[in-house]
Protein backbone atom coordinates (compact mmCIF):
# COMPACT_ATOMS: atom_id res chain seq x y z
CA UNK A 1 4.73 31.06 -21.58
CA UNK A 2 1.28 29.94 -20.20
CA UNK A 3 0.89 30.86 -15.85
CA UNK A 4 2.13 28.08 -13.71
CA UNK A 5 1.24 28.19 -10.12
CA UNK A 6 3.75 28.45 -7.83
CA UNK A 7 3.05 24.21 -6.76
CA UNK A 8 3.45 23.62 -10.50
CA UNK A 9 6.63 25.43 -10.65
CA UNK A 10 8.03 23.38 -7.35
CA UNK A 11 7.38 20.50 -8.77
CA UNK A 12 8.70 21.10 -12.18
CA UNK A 13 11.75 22.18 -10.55
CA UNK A 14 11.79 19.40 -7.71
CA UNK A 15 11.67 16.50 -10.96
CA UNK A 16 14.77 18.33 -12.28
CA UNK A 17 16.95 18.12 -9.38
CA UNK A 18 15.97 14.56 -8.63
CA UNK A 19 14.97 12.93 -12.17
CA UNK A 20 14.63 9.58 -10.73
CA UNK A 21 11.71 10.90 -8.34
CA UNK A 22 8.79 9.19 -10.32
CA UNK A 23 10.64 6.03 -10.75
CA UNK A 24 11.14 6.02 -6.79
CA UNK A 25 7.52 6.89 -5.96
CA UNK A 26 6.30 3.98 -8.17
CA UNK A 27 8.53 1.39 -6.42
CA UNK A 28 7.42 2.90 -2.76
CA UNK A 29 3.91 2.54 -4.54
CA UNK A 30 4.53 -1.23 -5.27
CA UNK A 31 6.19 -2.26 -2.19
CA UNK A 32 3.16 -0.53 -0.44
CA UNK A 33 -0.12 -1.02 -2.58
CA UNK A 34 0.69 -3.71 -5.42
CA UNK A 35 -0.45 -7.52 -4.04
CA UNK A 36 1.02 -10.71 -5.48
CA UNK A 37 -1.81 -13.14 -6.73
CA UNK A 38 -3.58 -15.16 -3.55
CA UNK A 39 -2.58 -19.12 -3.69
CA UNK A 40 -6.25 -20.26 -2.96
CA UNK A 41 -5.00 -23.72 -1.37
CA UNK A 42 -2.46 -21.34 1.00
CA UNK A 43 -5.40 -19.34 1.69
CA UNK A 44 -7.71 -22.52 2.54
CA UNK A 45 -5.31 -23.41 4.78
CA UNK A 46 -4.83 -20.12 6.59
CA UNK A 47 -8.70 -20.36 6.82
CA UNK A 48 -8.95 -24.11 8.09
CA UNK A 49 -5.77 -23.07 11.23
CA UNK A 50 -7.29 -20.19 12.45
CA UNK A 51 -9.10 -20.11 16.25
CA UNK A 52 -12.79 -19.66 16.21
CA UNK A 53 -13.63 -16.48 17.39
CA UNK A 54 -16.21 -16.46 20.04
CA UNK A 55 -19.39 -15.36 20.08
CA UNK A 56 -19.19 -12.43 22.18
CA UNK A 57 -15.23 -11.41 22.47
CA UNK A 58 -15.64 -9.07 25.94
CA UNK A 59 -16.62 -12.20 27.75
CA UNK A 60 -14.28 -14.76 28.48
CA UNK A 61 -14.99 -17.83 30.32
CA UNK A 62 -12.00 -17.66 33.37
C-alpha cells in the first residue's frame, strides 16, 4: 500500500462514515456560487429605478 498522509487518511475515512458528503458539498456549492441566467429586460429595469448616486457621497446637501 502506497503512504497516505495522515489528511488523506481523514478524509478517506471521513467519506466513509458520511458517503453523501460530496453530494452535500456540491448542493452548499450551488446554493452559494451557481447563478441563474440574468433576464436582461429585469436587469434594464433594475438599472432605469435605481437613485443616482451623487457626485461626491460624504457631502450631503442638508
Amino acid at each position: 500500500m502506497p503512504y497516505q498522509s495522515d489528511v488523506t487518511q481523514f478524509l478517506n475515512q471521513l467519506k466513509q462514515q458520511k458517503p453523501t458528503l460530496e453530494e452535500e458539498q456540491r448542493k452548499g456549492r450551488s446554493l452559494l456560487w451557481d447563478k441563474q441566467p440574468i433576464d436582461l429586460e429585469e436587469r434594464a429595469e433594475q438599472q432605469e429605478s435605481r437613485v443616482k448616486q451623487t457626485s461626491y457621497v460624504y457631502y450631503q446637501n442638508f
